[in-house]
C-alpha atoms as a PDB file:
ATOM      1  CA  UNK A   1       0.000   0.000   0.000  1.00  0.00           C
ATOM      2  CA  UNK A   2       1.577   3.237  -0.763  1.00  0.00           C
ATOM      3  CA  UNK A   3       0.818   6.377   1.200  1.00  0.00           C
ATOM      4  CA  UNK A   4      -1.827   7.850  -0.849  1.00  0.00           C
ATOM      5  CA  UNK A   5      -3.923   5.109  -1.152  1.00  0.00           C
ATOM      6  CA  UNK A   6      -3.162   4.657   3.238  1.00  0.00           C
ATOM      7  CA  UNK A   7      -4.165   8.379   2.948  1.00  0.00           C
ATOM      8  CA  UNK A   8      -7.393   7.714   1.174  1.00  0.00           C
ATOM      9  CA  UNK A   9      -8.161   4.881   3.497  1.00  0.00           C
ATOM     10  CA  UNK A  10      -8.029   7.584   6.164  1.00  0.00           C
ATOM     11  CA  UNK A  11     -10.311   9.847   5.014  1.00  0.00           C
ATOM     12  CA  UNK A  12     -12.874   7.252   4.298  1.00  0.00           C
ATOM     13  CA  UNK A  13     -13.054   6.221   7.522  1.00  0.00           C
ATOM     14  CA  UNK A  14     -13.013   9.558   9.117  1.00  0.00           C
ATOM     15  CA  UNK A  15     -15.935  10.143   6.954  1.00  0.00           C
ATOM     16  CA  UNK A  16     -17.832   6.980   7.940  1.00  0.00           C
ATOM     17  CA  UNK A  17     -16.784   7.879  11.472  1.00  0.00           C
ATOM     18  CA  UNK A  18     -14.974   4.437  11.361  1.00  0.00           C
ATOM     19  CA  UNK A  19     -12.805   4.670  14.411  1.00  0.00           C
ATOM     20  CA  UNK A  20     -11.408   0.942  13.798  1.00  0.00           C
ATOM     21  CA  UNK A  21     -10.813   1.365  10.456  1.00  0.00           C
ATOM     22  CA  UNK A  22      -9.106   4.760  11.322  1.00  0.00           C
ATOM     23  CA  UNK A  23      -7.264   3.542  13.587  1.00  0.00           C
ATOM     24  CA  UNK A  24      -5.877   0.798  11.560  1.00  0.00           C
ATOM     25  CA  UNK A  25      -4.419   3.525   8.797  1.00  0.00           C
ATOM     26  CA  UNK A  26      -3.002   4.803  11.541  1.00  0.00           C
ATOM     27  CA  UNK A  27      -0.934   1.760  12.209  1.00  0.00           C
ATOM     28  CA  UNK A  28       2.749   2.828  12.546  1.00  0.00           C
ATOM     29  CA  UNK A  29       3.855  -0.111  10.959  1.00  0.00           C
ATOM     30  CA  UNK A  30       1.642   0.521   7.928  1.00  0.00           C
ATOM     31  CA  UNK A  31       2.592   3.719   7.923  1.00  0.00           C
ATOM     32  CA  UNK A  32       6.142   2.748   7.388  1.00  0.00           C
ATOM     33  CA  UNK A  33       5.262  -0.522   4.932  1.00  0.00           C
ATOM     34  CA  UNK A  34       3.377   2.885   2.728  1.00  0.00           C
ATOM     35  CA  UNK A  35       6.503   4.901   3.055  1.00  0.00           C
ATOM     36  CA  UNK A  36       8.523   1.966   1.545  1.00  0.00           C
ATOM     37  CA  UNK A  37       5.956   1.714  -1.237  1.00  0.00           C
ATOM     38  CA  UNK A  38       5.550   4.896  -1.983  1.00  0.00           C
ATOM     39  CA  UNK A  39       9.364   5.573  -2.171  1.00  0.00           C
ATOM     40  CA  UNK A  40      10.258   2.767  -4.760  1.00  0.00           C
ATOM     41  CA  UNK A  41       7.049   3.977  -7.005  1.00  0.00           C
ATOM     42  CA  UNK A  42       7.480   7.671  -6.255  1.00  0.00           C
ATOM     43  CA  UNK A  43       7.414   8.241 -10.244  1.00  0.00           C
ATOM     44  CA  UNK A  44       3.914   5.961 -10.883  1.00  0.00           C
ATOM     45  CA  UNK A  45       1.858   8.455 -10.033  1.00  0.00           C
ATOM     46  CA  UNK A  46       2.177  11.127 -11.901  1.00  0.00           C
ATOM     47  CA  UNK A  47      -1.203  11.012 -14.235  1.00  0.00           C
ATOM     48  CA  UNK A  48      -2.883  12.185 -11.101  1.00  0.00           C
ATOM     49  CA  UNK A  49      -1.086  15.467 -11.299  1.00  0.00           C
ATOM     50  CA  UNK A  50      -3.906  16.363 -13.917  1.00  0.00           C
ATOM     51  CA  UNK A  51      -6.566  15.095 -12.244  1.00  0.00           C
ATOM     52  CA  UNK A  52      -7.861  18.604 -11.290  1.00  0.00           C
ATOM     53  CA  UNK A  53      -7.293  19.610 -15.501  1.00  0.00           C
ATOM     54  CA  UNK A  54      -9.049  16.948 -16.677  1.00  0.00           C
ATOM     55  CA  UNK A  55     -12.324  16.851 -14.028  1.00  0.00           C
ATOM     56  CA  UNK A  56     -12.482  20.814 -14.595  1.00  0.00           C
ATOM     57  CA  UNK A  57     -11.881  21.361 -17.831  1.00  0.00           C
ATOM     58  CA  UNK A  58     -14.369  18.297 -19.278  1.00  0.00           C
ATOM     59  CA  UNK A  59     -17.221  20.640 -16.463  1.00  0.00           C
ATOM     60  CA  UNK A  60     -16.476  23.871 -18.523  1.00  0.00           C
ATOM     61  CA  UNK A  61     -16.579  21.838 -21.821  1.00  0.00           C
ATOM     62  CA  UNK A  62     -20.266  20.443 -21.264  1.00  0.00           C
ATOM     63  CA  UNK A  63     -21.197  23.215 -19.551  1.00  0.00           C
ATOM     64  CA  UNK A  64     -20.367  25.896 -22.159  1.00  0.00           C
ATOM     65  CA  UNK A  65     -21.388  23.640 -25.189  1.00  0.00           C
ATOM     66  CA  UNK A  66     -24.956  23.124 -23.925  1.00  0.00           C
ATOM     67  CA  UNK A  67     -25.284  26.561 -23.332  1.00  0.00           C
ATOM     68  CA  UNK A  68     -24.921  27.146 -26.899  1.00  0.00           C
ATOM     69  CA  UNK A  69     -27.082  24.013 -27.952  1.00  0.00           C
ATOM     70  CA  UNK A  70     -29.848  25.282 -25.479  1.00  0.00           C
ATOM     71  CA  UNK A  71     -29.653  28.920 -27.266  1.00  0.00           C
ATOM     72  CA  UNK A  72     -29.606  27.975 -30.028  1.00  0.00           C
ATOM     73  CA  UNK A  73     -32.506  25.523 -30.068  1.00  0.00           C
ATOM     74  CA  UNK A  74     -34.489  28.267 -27.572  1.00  0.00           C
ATOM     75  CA  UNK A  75     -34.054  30.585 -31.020  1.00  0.00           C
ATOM     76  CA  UNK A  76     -35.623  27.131 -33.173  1.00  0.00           C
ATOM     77  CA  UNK A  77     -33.139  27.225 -35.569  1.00  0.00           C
ATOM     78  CA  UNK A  78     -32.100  24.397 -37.415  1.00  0.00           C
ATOM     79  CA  UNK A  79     -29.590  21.181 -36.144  1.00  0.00           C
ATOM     80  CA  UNK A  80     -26.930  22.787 -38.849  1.00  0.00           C
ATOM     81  CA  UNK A  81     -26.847  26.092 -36.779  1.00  0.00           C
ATOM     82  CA  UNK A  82     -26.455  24.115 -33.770  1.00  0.00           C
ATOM     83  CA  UNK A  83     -23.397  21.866 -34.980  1.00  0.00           C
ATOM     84  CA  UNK A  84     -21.879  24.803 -36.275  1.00  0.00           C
ATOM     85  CA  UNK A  85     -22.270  27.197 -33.697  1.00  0.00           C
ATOM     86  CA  UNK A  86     -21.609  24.066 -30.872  1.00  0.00           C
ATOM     87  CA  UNK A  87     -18.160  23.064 -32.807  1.00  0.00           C
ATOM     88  CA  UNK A  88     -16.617  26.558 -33.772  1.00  0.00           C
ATOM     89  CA  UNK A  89     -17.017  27.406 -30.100  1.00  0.00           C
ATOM     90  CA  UNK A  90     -15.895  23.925 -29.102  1.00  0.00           C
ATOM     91  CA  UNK A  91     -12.746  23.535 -30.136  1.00  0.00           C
ATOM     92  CA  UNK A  92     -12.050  27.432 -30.161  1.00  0.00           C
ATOM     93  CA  UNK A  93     -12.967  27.601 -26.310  1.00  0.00           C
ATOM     94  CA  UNK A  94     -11.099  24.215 -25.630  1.00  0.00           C
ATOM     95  CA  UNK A  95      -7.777  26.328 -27.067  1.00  0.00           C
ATOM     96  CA  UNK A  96      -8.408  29.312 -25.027  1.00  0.00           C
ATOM     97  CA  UNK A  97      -8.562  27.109 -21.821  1.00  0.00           C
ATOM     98  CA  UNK A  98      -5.818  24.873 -22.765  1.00  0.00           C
ATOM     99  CA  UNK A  99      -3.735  28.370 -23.574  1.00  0.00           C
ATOM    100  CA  UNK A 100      -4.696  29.661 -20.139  1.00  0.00           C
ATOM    101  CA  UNK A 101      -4.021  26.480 -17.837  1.00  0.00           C
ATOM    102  CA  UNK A 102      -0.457  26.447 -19.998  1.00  0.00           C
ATOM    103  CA  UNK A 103       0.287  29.630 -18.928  1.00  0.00           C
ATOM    104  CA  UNK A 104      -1.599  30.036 -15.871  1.00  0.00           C
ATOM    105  CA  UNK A 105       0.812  26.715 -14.708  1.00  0.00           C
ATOM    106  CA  UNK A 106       4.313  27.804 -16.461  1.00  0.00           C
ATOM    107  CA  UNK A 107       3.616  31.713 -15.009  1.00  0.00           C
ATOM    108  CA  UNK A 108       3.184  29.733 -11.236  1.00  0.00           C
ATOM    109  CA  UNK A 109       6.531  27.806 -11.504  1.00  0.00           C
ATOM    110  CA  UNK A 110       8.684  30.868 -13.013  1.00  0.00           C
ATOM    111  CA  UNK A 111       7.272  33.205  -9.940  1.00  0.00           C
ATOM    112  CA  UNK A 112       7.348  29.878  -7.385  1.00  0.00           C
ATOM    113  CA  UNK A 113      11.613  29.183  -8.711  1.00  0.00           C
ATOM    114  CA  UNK A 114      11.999  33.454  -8.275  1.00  0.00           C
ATOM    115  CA  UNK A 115      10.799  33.385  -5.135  1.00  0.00           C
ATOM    116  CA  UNK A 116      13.089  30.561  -4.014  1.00  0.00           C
ATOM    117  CA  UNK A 117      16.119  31.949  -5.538  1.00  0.00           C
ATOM    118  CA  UNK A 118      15.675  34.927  -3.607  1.00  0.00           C
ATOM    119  CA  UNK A 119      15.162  32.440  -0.807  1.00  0.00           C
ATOM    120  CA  UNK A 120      18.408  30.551  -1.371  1.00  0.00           C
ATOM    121  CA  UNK A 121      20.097  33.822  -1.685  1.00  0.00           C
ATOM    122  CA  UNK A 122      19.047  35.278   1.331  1.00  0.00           C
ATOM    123  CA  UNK A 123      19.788  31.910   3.264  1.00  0.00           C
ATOM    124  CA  UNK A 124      23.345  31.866   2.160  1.00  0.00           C
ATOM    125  CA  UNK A 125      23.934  36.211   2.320  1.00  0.00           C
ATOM    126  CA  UNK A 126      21.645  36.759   5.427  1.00  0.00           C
ATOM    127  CA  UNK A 127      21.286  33.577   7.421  1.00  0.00           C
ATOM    128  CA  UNK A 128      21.094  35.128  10.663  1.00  0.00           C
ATOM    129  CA  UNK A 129      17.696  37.632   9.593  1.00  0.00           C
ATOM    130  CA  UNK A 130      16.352  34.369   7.770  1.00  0.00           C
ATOM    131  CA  UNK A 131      16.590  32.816  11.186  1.00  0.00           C
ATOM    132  CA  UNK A 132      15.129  35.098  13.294  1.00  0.00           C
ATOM    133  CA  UNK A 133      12.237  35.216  10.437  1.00  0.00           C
ATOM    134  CA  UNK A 134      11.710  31.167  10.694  1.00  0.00           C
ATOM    135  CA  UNK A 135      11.769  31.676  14.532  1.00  0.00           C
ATOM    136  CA  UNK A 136       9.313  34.676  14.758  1.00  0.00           C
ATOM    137  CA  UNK A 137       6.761  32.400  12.413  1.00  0.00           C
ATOM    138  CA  UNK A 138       7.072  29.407  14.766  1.00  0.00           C
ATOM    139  CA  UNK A 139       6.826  32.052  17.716  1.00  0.00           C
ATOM    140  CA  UNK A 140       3.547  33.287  16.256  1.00  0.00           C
ATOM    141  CA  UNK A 141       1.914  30.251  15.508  1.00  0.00           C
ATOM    142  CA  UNK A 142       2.157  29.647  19.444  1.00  0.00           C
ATOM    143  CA  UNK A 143       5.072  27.213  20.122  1.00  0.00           C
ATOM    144  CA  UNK A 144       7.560  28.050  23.073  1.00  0.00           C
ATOM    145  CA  UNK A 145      11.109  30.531  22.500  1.00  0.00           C
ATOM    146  CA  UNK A 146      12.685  27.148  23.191  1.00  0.00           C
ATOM    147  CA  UNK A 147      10.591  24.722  20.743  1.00  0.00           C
ATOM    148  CA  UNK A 148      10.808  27.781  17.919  1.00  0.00           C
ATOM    149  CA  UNK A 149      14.762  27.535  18.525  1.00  0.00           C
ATOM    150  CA  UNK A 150      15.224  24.576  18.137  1.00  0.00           C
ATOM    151  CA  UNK A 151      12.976  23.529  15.033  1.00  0.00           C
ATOM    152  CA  UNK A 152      14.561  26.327  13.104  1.00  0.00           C
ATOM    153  CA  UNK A 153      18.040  24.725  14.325  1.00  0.00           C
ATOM    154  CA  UNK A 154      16.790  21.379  12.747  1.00  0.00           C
ATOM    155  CA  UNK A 155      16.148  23.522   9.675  1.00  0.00           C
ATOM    156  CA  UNK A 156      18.788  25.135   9.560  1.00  0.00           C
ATOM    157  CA  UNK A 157      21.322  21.991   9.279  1.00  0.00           C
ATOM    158  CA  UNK A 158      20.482  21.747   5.727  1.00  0.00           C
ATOM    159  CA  UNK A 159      19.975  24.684   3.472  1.00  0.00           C
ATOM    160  CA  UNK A 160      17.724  23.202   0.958  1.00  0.00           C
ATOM    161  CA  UNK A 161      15.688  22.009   4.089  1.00  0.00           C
ATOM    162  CA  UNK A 162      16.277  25.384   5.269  1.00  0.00           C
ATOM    163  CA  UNK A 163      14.648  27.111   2.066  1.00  0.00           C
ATOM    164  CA  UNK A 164      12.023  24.307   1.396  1.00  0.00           C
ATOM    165  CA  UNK A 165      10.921  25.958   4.825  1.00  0.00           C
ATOM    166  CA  UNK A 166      11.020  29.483   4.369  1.00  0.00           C
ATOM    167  CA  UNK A 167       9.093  28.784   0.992  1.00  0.00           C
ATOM    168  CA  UNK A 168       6.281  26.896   2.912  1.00  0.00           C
ATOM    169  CA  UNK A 169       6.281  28.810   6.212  1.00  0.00           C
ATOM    170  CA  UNK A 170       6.685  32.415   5.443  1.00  0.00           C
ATOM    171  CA  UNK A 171       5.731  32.269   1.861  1.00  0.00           C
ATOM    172  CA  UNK A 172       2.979  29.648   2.056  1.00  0.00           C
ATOM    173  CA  UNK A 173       4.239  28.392  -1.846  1.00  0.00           C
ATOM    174  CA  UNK A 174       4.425  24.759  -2.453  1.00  0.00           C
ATOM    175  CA  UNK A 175       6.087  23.531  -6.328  1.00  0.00           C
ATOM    176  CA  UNK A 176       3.825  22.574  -8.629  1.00  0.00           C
ATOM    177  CA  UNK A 177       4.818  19.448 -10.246  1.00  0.00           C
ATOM    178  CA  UNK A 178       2.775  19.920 -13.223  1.00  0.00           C
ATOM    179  CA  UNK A 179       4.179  20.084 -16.517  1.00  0.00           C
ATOM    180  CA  UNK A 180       2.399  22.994 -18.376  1.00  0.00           C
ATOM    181  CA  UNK A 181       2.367  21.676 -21.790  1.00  0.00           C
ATOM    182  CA  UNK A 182       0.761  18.390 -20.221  1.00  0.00           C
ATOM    183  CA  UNK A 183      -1.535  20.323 -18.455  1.00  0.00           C
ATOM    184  CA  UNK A 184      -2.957  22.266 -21.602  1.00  0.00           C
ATOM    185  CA  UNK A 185      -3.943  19.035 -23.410  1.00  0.00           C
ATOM    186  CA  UNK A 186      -5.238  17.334 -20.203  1.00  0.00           C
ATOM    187  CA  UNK A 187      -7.233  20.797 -20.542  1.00  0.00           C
ATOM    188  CA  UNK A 188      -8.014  20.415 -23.799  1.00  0.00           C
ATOM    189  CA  UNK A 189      -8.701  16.698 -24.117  1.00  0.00           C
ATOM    190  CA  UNK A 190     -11.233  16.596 -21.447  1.00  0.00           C
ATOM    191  CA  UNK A 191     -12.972  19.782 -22.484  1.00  0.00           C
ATOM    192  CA  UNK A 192     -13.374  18.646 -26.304  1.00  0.00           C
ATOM    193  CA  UNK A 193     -14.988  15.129 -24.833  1.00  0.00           C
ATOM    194  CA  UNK A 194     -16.899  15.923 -22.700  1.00  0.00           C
ATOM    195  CA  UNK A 195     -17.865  19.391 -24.586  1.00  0.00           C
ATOM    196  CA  UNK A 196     -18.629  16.891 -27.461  1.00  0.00           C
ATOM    197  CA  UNK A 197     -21.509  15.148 -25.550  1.00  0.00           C
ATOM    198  CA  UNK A 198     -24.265  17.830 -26.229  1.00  0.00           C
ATOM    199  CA  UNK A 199     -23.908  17.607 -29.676  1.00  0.00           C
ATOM    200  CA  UNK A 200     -23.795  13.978 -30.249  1.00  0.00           C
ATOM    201  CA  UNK A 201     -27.576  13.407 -30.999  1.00  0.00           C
ATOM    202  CA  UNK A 202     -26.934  16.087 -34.020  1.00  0.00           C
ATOM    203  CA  UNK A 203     -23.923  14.449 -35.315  1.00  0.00           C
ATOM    204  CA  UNK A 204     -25.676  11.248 -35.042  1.00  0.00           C
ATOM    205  CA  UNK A 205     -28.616  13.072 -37.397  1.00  0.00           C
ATOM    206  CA  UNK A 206     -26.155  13.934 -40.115  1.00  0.00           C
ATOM    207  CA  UNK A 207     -26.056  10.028 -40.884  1.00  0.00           C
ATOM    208  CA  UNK A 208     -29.362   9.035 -39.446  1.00  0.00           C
ATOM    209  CA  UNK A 209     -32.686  11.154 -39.807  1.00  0.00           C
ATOM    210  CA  UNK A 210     -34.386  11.699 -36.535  1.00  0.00           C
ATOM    211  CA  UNK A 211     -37.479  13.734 -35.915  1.00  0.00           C
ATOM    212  CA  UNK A 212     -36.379  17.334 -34.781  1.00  0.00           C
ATOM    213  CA  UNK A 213     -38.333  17.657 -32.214  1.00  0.00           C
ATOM    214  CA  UNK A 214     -36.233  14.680 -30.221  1.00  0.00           C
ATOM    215  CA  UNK A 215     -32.933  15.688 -30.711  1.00  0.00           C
ATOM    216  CA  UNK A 216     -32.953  18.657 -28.332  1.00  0.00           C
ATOM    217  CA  UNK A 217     -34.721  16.513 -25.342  1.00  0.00           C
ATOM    218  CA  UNK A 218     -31.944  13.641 -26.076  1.00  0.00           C
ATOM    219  CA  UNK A 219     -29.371  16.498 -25.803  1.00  0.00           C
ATOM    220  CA  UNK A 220     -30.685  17.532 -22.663  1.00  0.00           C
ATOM    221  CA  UNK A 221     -30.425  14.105 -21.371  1.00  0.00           C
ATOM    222  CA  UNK A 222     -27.432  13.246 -22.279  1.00  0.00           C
ATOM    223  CA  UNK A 223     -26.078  16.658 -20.731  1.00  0.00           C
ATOM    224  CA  UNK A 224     -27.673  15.654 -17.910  1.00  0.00           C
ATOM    225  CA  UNK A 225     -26.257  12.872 -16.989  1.00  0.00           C
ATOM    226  CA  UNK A 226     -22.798  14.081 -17.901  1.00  0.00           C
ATOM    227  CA  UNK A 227     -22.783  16.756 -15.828  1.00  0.00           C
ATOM    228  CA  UNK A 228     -24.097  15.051 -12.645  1.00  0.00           C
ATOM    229  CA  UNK A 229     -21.515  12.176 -13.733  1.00  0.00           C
ATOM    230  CA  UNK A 230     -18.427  14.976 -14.069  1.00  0.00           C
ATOM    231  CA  UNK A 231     -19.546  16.551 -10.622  1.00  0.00           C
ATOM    232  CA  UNK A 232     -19.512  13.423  -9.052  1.00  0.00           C
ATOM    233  CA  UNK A 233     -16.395  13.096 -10.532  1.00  0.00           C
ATOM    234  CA  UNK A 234     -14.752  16.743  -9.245  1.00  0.00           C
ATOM    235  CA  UNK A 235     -15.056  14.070  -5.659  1.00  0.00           C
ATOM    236  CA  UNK A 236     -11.686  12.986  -6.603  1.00  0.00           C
ATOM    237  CA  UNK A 237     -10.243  16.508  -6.740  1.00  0.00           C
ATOM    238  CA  UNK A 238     -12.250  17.588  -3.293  1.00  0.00           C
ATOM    239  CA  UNK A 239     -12.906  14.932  -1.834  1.00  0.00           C
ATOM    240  CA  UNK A 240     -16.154  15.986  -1.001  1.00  0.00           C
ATOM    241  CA  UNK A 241     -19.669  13.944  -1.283  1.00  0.00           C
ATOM    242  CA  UNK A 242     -20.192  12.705  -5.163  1.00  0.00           C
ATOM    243  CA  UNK A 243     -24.175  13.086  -4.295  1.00  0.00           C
ATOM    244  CA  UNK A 244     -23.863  16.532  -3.612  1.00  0.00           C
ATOM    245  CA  UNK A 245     -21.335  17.690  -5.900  1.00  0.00           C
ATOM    246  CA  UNK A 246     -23.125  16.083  -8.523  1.00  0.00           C
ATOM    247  CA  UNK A 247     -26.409  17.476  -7.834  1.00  0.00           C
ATOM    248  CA  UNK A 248     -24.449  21.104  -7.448  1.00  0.00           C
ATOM    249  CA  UNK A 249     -23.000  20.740 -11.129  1.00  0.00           C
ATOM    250  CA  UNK A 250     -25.848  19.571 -12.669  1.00  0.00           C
ATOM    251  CA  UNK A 251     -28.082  22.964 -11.104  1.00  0.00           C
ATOM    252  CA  UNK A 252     -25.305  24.885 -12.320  1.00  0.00           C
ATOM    253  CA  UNK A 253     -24.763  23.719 -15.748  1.00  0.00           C
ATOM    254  CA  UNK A 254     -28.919  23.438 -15.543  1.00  0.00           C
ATOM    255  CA  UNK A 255     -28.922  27.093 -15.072  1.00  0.00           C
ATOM    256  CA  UNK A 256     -26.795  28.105 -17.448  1.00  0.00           C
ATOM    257  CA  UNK A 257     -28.391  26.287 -20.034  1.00  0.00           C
ATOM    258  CA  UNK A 258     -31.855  27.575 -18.866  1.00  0.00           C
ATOM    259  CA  UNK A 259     -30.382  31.500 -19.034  1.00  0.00           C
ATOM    260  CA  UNK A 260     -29.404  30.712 -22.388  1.00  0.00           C
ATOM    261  CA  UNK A 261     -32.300  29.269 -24.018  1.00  0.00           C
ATOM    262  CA  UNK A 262     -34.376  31.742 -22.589  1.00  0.00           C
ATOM    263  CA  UNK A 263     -31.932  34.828 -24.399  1.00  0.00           C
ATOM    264  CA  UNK A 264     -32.414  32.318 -27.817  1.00  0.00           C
ATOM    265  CA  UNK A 265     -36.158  32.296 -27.222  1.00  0.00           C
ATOM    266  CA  UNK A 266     -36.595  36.004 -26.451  1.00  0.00           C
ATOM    267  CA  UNK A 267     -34.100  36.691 -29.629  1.00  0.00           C
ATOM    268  CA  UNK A 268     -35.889  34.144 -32.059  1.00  0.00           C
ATOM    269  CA  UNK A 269     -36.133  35.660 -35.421  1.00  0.00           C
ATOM    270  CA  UNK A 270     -33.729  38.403 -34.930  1.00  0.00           C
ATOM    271  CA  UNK A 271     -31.424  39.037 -37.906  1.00  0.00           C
ATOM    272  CA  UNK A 272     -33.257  36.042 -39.955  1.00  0.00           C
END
């Protein structure tokens, strides 16, 4: 078992109010059996670095595209207005949100390695005022003169250890791990699937006829059940209750379809 998954364990029980099964995780042998794992697989995680790009860009994907379907069909035009509009903003809005999380992530890890090169420099120039900083945080967060002294001495013995602290503790930065250009297509990808799933039913009628009148319900369905399935989903991110977060996504994206078929309806006929 490697620490996340002992980590996961934990939280599940906490949540069931387990105290057995908490207790268990808590096991300091397991705890050291995960450590072992965890170090000799340290590099087999690393798809769940995108995790959070994936579960929120596929949300912004469905949600946006069904906005458009839903105006769209609220104005009654035809299924080609709807693929049309639906794709061009698609895979154009899929770019802009891959282009942001590229260089939303690459802008956090230039100003995260400035910040602790300043760090390191100030370590090595200034040690003693880089001291009395780490001590003075300790101080305020309520431990004793004698317990602040001597975890910044620990610190202190190693000046990578000494920086990883002042980056955490007075800076409150943490590296991101990412890699941008993997995080723009784990963007991307999820946002043109899952953005896709609205217009399927009117793909489907370029090859099949279907009555008009049921490929807007079918849209809505299928919509439906994506977004309550991706908010479930964002669980894995926030570990918070799928239910819930389901039910919250689905309003949301509900919503936003709603204001938008109402605007097509209120608009119908303009400009044709």
């Amino acid at each position: 078992m490697s620490l996340s998954k002992r980590l996961e364990q934990a939280r599940e029980a906490f949540r069931r109010g387990d105290l057995q099964s908490s207790a268990r995780a808590h096991d300091p042998e397991i705890i050291k059996a995960a450590a072992r794992h965890s170090t000799l697989e340290q590099h087999g995680g690393a798809s769940s670095l995108y995790l959070g790009d994936m579960v929120y860009g596929g949300l912004d994907g469905i949600v946006t595209t069904f906005a458009v379907v839903s105006g769209v069909a609220g104005a009654q035009l035809g299924s080609n207005i709807i693929l049309i509009l639906g794709l061009a903003n698609l895979f154009a809005d899929g770019f802009s949100m891959a282009t942001g999380a590229y260089l939303s992530t690459r802008s956090d890890q230039e100003y995260y390695q400035r910040e602790r090169q300043r760090e390191t420099w100030e370590v090595e120039h200034f040690p003693e005022g880089e001291w009395a900083e780490l001590q003075e945080i300790y101080l305020e967060r309520g431990y004793s003169p004698e317990d602040a002294r001597q975890l910044v001495e620990i610190q202190a013995r190693d000046p990578e250890r000494w920086v990883d602290a002042m980056m955490v503790d007075e800076l409150g930065m943490l590296p991101d791990e990412r890699k941008p250009l993997w995080s723009a297509l784990a963007t991307l990808g999820a946002f043109v699937f899952a953005g896709a799933i609205p217009l399927l039913i009117y793909l489907v009628g370029l090859f099949i006829p279907l009555p008009a009148n049921y490929s807007f319900p079918i849209a809505l369905g299928l919509s439906g059940l994506a977004l309550f399935g991706l908010g479930a989903a964002k669980v894995l991110v926030t570990q918070l209750n799928p239910w819930r977060s389901g039910l919250e996504m689905l309003l949301v994206g509900g919503l936003a379809a709603g204001v938008a078929y109402v605007v097509g309806a209120l608009l119908r006929g303009l400009g044709v």
